[in-house]
C-alpha atoms as a PDB file:
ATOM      1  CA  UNK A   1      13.559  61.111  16.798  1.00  0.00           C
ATOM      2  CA  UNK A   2      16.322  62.568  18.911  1.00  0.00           C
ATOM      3  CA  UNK A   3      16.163  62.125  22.615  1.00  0.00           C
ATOM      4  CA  UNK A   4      19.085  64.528  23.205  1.00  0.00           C
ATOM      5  CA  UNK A   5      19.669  68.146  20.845  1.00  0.00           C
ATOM      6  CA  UNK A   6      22.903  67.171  19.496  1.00  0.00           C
ATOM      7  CA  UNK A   7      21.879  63.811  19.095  1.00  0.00           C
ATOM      8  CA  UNK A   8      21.715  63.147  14.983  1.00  0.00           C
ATOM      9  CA  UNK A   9      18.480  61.244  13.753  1.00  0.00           C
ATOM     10  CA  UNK A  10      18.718  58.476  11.583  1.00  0.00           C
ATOM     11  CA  UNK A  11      15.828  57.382   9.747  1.00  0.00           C
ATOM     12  CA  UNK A  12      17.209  54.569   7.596  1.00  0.00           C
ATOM     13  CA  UNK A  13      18.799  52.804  10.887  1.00  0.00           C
ATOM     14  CA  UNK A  14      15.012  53.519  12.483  1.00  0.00           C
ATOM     15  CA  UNK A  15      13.052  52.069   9.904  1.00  0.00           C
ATOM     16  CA  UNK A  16      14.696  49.304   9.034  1.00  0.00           C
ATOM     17  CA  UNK A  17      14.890  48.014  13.163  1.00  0.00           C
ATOM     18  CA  UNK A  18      11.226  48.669  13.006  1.00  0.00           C
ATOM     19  CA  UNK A  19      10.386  46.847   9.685  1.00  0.00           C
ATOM     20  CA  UNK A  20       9.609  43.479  11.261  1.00  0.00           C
ATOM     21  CA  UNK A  21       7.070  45.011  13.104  1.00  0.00           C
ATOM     22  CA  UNK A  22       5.268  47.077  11.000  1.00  0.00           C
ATOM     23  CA  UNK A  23       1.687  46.266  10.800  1.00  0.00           C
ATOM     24  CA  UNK A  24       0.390  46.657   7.404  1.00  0.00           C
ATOM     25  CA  UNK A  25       3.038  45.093   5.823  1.00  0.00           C
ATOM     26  CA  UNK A  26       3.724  42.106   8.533  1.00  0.00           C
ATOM     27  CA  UNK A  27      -0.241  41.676   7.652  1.00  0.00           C
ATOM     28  CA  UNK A  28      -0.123  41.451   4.205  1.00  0.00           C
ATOM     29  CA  UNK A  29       3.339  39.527   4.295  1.00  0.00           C
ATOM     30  CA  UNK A  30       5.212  42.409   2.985  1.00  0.00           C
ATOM     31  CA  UNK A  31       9.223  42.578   3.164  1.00  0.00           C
ATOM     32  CA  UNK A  32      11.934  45.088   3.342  1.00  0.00           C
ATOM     33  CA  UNK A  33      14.842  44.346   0.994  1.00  0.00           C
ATOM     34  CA  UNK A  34      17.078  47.428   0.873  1.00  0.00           C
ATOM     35  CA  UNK A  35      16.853  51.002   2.253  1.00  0.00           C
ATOM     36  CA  UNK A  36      18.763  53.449   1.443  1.00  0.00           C
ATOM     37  CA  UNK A  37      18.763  57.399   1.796  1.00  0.00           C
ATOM     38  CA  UNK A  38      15.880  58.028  -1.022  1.00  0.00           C
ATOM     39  CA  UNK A  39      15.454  54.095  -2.038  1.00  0.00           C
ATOM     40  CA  UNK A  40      13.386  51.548  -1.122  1.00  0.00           C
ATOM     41  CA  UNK A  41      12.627  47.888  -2.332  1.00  0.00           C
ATOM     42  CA  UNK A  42       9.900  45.705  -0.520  1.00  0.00           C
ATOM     43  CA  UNK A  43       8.473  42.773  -2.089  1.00  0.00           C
ATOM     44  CA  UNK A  44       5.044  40.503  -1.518  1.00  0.00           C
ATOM     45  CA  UNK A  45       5.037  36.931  -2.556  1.00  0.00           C
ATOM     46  CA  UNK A  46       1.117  36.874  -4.835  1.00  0.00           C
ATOM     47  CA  UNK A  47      -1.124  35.088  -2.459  1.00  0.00           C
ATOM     48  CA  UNK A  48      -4.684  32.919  -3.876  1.00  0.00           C
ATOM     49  CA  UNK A  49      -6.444  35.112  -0.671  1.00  0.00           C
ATOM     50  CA  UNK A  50      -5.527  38.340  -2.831  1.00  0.00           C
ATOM     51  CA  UNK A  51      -7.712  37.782  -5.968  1.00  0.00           C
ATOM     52  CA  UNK A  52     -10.532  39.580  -6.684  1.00  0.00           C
ATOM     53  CA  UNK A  53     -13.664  38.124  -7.259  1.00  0.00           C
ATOM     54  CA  UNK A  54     -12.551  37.638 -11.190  1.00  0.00           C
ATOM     55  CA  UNK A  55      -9.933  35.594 -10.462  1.00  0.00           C
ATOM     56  CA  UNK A  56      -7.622  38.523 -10.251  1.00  0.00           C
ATOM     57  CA  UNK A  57      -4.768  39.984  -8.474  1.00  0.00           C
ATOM     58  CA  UNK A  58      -6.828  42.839  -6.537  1.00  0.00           C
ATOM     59  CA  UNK A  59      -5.227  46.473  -7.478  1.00  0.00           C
ATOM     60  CA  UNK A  60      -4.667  47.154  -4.166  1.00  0.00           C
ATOM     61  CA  UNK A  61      -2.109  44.729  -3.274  1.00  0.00           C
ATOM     62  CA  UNK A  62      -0.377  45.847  -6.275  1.00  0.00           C
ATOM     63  CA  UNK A  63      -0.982  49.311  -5.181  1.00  0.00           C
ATOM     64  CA  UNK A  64      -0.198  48.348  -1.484  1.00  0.00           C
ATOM     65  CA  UNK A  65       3.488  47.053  -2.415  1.00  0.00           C
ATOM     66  CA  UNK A  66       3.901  50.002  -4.212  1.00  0.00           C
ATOM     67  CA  UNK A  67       2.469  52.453  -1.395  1.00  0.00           C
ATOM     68  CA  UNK A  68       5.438  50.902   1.146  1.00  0.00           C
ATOM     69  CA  UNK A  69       8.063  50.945  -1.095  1.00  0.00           C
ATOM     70  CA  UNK A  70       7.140  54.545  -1.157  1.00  0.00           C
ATOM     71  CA  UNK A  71       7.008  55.449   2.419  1.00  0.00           C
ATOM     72  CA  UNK A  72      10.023  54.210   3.483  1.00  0.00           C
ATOM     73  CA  UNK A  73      11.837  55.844   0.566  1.00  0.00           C
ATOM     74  CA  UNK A  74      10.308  58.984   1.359  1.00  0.00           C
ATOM     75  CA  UNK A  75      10.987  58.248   5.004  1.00  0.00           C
ATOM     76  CA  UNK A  76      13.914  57.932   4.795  1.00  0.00           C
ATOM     77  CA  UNK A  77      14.812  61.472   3.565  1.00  0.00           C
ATOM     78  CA  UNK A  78      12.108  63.346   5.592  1.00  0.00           C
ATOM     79  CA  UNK A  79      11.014  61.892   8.922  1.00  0.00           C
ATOM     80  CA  UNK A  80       8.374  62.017   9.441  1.00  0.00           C
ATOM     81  CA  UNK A  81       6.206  62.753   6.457  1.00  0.00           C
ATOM     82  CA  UNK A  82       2.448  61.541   4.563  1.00  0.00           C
ATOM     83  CA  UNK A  83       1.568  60.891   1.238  1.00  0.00           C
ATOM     84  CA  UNK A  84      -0.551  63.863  -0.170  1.00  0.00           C
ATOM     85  CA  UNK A  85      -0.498  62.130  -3.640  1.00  0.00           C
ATOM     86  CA  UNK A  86      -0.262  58.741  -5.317  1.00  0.00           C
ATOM     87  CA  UNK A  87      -0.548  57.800  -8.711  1.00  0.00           C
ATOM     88  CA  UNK A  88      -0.888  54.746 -10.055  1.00  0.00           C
ATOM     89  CA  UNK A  89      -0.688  52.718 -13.671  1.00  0.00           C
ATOM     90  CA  UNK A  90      -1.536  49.311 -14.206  1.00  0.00           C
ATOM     91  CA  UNK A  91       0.536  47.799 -16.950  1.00  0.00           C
ATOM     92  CA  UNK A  92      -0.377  44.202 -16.837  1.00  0.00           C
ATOM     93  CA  UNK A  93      -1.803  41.643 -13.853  1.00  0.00           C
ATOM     94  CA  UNK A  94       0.121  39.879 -11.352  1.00  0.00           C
ATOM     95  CA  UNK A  95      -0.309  35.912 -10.818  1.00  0.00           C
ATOM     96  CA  UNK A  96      -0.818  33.855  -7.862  1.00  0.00           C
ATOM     97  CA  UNK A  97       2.831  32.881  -6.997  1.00  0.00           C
ATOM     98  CA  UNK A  98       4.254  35.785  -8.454  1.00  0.00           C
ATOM     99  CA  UNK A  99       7.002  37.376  -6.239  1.00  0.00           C
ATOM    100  CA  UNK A 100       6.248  41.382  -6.893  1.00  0.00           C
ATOM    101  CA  UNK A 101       8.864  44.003  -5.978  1.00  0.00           C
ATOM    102  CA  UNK A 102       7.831  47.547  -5.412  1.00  0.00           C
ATOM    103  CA  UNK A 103      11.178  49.980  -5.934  1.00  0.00           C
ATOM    104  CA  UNK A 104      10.821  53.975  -5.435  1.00  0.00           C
ATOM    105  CA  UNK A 105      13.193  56.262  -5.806  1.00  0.00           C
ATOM    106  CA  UNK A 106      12.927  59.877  -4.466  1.00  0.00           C
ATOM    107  CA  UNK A 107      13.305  62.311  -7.188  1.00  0.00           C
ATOM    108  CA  UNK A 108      12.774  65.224  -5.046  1.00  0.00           C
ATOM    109  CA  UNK A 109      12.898  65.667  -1.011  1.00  0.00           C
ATOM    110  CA  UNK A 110      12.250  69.080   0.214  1.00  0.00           C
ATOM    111  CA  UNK A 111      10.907  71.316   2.903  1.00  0.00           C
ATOM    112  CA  UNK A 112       7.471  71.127   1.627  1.00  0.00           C
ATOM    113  CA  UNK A 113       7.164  68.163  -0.763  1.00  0.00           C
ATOM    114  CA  UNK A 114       9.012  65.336  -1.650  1.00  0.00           C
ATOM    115  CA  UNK A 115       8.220  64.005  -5.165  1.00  0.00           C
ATOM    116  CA  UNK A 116       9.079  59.721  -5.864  1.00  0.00           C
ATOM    117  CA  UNK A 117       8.934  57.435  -8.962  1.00  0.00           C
ATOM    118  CA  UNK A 118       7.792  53.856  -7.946  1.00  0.00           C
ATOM    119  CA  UNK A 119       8.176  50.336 -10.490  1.00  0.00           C
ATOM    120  CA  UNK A 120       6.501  47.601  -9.637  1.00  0.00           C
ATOM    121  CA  UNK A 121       8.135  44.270 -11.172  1.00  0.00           C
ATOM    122  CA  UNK A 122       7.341  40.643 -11.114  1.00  0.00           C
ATOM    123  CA  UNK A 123      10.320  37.772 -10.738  1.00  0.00           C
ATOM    124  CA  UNK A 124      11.140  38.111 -14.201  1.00  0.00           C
ATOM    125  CA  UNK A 125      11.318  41.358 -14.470  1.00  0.00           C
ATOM    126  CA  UNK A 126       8.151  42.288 -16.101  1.00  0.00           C
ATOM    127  CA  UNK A 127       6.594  45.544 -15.347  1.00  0.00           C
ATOM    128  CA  UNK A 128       3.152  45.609 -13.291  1.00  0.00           C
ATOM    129  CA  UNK A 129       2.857  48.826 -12.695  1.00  0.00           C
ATOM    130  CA  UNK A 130       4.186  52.301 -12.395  1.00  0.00           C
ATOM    131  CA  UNK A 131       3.196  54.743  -9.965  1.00  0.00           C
ATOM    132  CA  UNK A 132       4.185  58.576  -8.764  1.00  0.00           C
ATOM    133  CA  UNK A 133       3.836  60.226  -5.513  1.00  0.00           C
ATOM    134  CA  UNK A 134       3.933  62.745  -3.186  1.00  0.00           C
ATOM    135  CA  UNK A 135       4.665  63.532   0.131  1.00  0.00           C
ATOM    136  CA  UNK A 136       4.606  66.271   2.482  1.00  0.00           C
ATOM    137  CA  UNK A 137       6.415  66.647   5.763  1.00  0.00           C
ATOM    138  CA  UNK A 138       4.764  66.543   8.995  1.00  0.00           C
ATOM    139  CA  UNK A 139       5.793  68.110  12.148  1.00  0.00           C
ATOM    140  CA  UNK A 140       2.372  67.115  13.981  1.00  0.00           C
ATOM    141  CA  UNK A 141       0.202  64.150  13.594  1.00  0.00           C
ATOM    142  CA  UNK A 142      -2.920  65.923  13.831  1.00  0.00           C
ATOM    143  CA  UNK A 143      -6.162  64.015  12.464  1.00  0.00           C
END
């Protein structure tokens, strides 16, 4: 945020110096690709430690990529803000190996909700999933 009132905030240049270290996604070997104003893309390489006890690709990593994609989309517009919402559709599973790319796109960024379409692809371009969600802005982290 702004350290000095005429000072202009710039939420793409702050997330993306602070992608390296963001926790959730340095955890689960997540990585920024591109950010702009309303877009994100972040992709997670399908690791053997994500299956699910069936031998497959646990929903929430799916869901995950998705999820980050989403935040620093909707970050990017409105900083700082919280999912109130998300939606998601799983199309078909992902494979050990497969290289997954989450992209959202804000359709709607405003004073009280911000409204994003997310596509979840794998390296050739088959769809994994699609998800919606929604944001709200916050002025105060309360808990």
């Amino acid at each position: 945020m702004p350290e000095e009132p005429n000072e202009i905030f710039d939420a793409v240049t702050e997330l993306k110096t602070n992608a390296d270290g963001e926790p959730i996604a340095s955890f689960l070997k997540m990585r920024l690709v591109e950010l702009s104003e309303g877009y994100a893309k972040v992709m997670i390489k399908v690791m053997p430690e994500y299956q699910n006890f069936n031998g497959l690709t646990f929903g929430g990593i799916i869901m995950a990529v998705a999820d980050q994609s989403f935040a620093y989309a909707s970050n990017s517009l409105s900083y700082p803000s919280a999912a109130s919402q998300f939606n998601i559709h799983f199309l078909t599973g992902a494979s050990v190996g497969d290289e997954l790319t989450a992209e959202c796109q804000v359709l709607k960024s405003g004073r009280r909700v911000g409204i994003s379409d997310i596509t979840v692809t794998n390296q050739k371009g088959k769809i994994i999933a699609k998800a919606t969600g929604t944001t709200i802005p916050i002025t105060k982290l309360t808990y």
